[in-house]
C-alpha atoms as a PDB file:
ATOM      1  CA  UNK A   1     -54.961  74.933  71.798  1.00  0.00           C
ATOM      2  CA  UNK A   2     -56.024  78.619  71.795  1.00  0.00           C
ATOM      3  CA  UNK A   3     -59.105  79.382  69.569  1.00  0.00           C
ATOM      4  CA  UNK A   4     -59.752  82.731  67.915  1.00  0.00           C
ATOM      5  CA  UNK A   5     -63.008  84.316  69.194  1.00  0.00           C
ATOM      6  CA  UNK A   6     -63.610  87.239  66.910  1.00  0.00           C
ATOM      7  CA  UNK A   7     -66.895  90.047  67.251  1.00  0.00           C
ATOM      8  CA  UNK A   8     -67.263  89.859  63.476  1.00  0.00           C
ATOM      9  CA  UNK A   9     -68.958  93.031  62.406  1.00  0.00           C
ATOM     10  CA  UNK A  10     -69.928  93.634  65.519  1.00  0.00           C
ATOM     11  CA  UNK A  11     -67.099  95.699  66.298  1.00  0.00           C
ATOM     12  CA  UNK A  12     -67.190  97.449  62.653  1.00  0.00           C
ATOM     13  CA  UNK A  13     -70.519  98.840  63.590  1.00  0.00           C
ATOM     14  CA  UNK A  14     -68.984 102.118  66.454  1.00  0.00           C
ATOM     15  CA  UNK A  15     -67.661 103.296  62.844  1.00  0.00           C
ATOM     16  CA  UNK A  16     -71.158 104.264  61.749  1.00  0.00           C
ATOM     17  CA  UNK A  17     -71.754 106.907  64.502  1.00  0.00           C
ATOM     18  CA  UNK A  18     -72.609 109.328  62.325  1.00  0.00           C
ATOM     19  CA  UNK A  19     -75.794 109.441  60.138  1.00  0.00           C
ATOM     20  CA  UNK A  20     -73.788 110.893  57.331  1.00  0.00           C
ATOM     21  CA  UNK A  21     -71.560 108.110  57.317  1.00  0.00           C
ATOM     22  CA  UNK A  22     -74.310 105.828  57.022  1.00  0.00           C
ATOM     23  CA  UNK A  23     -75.700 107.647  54.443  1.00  0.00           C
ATOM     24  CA  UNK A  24     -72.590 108.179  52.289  1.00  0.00           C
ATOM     25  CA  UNK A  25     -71.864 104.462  52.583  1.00  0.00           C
ATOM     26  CA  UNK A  26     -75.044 103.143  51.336  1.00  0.00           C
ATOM     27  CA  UNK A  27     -74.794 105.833  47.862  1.00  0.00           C
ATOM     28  CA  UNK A  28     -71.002 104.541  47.634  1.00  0.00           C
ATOM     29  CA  UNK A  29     -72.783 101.162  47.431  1.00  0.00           C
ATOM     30  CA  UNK A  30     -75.627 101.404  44.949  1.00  0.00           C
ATOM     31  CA  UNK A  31     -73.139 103.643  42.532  1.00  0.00           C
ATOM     32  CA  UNK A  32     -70.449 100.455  42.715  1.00  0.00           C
ATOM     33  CA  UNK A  33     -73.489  98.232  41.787  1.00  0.00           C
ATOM     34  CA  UNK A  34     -74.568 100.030  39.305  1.00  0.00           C
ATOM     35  CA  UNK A  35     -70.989 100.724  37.662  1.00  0.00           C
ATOM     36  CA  UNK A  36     -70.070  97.267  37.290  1.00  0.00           C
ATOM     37  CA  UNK A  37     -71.622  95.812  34.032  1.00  0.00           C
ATOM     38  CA  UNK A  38     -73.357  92.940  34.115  1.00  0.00           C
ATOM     39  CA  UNK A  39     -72.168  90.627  31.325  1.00  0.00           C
ATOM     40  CA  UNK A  40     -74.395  88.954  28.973  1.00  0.00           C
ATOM     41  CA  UNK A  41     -74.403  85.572  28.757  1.00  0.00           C
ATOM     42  CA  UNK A  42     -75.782  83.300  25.815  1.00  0.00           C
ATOM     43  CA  UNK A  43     -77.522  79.613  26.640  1.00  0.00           C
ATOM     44  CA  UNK A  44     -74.430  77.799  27.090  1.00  0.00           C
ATOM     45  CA  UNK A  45     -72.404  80.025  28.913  1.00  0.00           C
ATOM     46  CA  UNK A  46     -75.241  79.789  31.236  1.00  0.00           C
ATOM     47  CA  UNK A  47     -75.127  75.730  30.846  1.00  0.00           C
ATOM     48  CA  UNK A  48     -71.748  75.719  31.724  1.00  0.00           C
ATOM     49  CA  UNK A  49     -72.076  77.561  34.472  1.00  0.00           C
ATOM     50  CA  UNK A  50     -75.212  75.418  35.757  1.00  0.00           C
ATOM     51  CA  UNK A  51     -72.911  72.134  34.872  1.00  0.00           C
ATOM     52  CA  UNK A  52     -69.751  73.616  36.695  1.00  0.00           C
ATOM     53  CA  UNK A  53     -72.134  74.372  40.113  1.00  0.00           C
ATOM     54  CA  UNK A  54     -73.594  70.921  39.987  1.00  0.00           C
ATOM     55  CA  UNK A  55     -70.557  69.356  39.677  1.00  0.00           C
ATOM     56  CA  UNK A  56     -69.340  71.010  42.718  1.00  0.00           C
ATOM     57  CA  UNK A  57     -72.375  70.044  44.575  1.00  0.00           C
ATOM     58  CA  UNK A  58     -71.245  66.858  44.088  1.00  0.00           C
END
């Protein structure tokens, strides 16, 4: 039986070369972060959510 041995991001990071790369990448990053709204949630929305994690804890 053959096992995958992978370099994870280790062989992502020879893409970054370039500081403007870098750079670019980390702006692309905090723009997506901030452009995706948050949603509001009320008390039991936030119950539920606390009640559906513990139950998968379980």
């Amino acid at each position: 039986m053959s096992t995958i041995r992978d370099r994870g991001l280790v062989k992502w990071q020879a893409a970054l070369i370039m500081p403007e790369h870098k750079a670019l990448n980390k702006k692309i990053n905090e723009v997506d972060y901030f452009l995706n709204k948050k949603p509001i949630l009320d008390e039991y929305q936030v119950e539920e959510f606390e009640n559906n994690i513990h139950y998968a804890m379980e």
